[in-house]
N, C-alpha and C. Protein backbone atom coordinates (compact mmCIF):
# COMPACT_ATOMS: atom_id res chain seq x y z
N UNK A 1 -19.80 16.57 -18.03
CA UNK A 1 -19.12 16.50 -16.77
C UNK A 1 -19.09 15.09 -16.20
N UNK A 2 -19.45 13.93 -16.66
CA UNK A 2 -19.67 12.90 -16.04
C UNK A 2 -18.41 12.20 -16.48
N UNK A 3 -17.58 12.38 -17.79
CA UNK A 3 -16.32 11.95 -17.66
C UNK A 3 -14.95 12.51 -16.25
N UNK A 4 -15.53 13.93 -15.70
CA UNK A 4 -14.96 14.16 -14.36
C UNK A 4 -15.32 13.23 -13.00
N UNK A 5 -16.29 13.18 -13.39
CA UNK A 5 -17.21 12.20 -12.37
C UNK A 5 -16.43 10.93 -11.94
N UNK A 6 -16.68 10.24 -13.43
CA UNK A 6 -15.52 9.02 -13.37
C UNK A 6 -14.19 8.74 -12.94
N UNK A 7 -13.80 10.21 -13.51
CA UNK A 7 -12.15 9.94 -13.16
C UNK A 7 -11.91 10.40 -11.89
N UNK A 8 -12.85 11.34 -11.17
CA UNK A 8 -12.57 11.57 -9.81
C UNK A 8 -13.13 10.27 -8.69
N UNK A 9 -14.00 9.59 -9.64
CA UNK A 9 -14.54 8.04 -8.53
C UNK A 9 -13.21 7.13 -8.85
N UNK A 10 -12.77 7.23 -9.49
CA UNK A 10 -11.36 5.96 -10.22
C UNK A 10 -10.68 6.43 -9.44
N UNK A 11 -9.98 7.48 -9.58
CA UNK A 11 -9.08 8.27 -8.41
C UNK A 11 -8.71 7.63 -6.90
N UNK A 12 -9.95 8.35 -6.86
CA UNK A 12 -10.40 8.29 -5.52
C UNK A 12 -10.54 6.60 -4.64
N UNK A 13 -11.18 6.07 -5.33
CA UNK A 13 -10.80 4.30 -5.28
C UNK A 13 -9.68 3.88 -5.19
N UNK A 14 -9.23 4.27 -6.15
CA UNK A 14 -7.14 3.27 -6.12
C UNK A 14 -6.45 4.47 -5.48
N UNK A 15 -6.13 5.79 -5.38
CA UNK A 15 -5.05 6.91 -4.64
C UNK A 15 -5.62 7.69 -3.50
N UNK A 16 -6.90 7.64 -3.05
CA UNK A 16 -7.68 8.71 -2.14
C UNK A 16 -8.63 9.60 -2.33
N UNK A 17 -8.97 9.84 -1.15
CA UNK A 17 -10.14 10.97 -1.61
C UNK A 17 -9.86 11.98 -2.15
N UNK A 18 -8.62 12.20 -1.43
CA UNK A 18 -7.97 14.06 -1.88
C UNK A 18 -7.69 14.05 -3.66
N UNK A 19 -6.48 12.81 -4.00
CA UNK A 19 -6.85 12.49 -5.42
C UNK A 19 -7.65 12.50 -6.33
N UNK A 20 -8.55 11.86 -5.52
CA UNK A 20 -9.94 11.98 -6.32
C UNK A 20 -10.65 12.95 -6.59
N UNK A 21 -10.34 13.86 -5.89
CA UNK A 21 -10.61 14.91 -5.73
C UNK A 21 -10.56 15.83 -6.77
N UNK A 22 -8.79 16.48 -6.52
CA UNK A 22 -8.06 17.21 -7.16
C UNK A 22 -8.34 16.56 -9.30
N UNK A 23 -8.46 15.00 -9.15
CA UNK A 23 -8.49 14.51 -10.02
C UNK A 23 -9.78 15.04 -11.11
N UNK A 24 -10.82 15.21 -10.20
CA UNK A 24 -12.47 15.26 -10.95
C UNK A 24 -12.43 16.95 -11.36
N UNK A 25 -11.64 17.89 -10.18
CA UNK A 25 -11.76 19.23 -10.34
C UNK A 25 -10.93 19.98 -11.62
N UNK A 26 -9.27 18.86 -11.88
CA UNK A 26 -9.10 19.29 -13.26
C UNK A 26 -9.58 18.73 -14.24
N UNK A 27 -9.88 17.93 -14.15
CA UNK A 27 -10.78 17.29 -15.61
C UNK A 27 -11.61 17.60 -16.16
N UNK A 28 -13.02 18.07 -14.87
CA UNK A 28 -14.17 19.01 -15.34
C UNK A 28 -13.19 20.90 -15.84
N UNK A 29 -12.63 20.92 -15.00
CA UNK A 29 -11.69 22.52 -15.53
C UNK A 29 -10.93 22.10 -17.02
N UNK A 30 -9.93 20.79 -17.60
CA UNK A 30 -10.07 20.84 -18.63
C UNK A 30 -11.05 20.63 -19.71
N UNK A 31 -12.08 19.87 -18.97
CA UNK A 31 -13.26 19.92 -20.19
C UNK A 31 -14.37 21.29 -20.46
N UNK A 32 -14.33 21.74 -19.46
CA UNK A 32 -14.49 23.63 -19.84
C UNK A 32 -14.12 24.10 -21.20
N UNK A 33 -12.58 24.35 -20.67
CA UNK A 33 -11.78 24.52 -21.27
C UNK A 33 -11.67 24.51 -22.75
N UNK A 34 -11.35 23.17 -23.20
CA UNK A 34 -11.63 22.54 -24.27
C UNK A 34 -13.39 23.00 -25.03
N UNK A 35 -14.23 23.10 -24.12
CA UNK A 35 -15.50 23.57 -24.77
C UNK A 35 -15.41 24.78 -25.28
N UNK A 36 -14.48 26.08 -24.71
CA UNK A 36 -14.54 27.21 -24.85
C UNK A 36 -13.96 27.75 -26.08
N UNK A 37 -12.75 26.93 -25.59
CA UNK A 37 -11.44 27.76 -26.25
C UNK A 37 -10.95 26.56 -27.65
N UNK A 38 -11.77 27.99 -29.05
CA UNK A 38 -11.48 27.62 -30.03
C UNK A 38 -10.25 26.92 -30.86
N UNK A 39 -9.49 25.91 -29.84
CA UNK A 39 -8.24 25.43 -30.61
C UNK A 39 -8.68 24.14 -31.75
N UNK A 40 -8.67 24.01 -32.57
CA UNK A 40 -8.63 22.66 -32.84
C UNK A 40 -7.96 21.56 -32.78
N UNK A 41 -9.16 20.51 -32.51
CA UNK A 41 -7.94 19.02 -32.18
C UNK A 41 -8.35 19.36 -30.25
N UNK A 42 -8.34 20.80 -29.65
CA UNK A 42 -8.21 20.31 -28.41
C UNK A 42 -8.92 18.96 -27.25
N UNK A 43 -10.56 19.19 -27.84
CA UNK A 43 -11.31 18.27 -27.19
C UNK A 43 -10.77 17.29 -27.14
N UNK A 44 -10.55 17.06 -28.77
CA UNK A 44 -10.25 15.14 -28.65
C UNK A 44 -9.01 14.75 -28.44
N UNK A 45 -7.86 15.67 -27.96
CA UNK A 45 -6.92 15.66 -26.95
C UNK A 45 -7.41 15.62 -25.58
N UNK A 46 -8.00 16.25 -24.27
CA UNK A 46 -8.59 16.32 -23.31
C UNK A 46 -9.11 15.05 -23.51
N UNK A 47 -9.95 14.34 -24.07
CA UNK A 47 -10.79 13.19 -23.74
C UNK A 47 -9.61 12.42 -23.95
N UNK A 48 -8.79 12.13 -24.79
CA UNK A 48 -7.89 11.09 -25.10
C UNK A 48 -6.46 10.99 -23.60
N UNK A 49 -6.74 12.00 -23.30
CA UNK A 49 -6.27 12.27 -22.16
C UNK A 49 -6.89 11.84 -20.56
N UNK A 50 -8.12 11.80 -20.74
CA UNK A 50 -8.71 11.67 -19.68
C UNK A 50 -9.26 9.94 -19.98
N UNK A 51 -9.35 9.05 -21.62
CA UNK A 51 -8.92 7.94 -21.30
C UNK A 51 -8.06 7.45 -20.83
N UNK A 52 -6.71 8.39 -21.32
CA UNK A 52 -5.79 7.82 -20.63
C UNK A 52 -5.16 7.27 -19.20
N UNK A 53 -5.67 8.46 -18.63
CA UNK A 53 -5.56 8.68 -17.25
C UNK A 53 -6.33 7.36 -16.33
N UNK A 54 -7.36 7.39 -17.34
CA UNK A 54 -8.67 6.59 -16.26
C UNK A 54 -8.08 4.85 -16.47
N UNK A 55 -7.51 4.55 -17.94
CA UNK A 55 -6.81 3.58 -18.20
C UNK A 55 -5.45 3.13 -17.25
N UNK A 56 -4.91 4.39 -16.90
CA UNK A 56 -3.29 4.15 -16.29
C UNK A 56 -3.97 3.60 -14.89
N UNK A 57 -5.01 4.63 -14.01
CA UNK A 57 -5.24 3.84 -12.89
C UNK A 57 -5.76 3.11 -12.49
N UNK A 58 -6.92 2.48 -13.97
CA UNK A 58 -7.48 1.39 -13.42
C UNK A 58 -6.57 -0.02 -13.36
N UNK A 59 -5.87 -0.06 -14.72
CA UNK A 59 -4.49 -1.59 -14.48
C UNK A 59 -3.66 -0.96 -13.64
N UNK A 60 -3.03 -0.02 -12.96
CA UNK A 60 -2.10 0.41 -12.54
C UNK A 60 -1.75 0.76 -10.69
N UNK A 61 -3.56 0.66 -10.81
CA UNK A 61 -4.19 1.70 -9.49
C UNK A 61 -3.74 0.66 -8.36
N UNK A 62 -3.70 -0.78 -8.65
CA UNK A 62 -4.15 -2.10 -7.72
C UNK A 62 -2.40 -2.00 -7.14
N UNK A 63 -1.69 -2.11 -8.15
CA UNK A 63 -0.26 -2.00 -7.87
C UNK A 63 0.86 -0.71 -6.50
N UNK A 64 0.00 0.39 -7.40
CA UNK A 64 -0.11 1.84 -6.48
C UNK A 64 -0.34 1.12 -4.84
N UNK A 65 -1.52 1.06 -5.10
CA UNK A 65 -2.10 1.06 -3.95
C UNK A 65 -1.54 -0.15 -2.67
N UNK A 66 -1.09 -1.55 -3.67
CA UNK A 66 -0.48 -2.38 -2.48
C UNK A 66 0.56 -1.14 -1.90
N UNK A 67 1.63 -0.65 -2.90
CA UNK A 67 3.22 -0.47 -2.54
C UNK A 67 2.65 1.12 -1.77
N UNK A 68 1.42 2.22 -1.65
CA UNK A 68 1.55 2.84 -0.57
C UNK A 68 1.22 2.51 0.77
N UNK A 69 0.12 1.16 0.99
CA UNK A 69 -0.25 0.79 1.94
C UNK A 69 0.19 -0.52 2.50
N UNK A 70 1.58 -0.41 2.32
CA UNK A 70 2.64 -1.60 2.69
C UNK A 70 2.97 -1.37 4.02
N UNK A 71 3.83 -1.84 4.89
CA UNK A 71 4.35 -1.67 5.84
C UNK A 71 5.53 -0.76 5.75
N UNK A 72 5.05 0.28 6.09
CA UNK A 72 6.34 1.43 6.09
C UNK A 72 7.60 1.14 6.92
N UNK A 73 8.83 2.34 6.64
CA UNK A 73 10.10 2.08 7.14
C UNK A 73 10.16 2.15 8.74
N UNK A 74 8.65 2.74 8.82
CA UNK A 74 8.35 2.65 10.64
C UNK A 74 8.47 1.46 11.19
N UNK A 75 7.26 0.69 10.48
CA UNK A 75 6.94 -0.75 10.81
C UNK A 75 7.81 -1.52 10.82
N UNK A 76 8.84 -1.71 9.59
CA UNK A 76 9.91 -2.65 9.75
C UNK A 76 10.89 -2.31 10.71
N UNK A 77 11.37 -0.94 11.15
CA UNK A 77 12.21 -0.73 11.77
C UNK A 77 11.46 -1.68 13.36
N UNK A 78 10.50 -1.39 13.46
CA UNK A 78 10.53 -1.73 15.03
C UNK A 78 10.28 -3.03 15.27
N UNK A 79 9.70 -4.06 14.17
CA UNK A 79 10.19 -5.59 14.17
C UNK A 79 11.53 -5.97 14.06
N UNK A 80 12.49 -5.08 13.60
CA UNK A 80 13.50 -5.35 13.76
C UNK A 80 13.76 -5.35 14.95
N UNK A 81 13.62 -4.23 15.49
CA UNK A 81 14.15 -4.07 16.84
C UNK A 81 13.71 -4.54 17.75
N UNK A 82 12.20 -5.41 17.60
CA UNK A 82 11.89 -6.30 18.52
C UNK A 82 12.93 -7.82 18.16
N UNK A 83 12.49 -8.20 16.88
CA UNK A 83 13.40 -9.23 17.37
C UNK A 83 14.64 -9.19 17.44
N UNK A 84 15.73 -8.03 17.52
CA UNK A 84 17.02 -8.38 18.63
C UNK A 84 16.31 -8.56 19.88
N UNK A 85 15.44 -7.74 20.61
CA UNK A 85 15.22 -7.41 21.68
C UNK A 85 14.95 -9.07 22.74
N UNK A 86 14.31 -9.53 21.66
CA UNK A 86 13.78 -10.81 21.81
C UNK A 86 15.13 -11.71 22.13
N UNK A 87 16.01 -11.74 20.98
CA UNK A 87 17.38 -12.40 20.76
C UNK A 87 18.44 -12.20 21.87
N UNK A 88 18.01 -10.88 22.42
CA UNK A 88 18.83 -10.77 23.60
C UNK A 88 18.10 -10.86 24.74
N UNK A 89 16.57 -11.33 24.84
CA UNK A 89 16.45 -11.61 26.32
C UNK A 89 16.50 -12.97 26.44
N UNK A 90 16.43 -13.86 25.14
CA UNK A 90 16.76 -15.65 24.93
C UNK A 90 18.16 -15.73 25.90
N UNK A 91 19.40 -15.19 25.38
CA UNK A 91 20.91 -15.38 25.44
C UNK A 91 20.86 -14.92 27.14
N UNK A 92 20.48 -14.01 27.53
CA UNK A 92 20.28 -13.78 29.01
C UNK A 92 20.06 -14.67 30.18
């Protein structure tokens, strides 16, 4: 379970807690999984999977994370609208 561990602390670091979350709860549920259920090949699918994952957000996570915690279409809208506001109390 400590590969859930990881990927729900990675998560959770670069996308949120809730991510992180949801992230650690399927991972430990696919590594169950994979323990139980006699497929072959499955494990070392699940782990190759759960490198993967932990790989995509650690180069990937920094990027994520500027472009959700940017200045939203809120923020720009109302600098806009300050500076007309501004532009038209200059001309006044």
């Amino acid at each position: 379970m400590l590969p859930a561990l990881i990927v729900g602390a990675l998560t959770a670091w670069y996308l949120g807690l809730r991510a992180g979350i949801i992230a650690a709860v399927l991972t430990a549920a696919a590594l169950l999984i994979a323990m139980f259920v006699p497929i072959p090949g499955i494990t070392l699918t699940i782990y190759a999977l759960v490198v993967a994952w932990s790989a995509a957000v650690y180069f990937l996570g920094a990027k994520i994370t500027q472009r959700t915690t940017g200045p939203g279409w809120l923020t720009g809208v109302t600098g806009q609208a300050t500076s007309w506001a501004r532009k038209l109390m200059k001309k006044s």
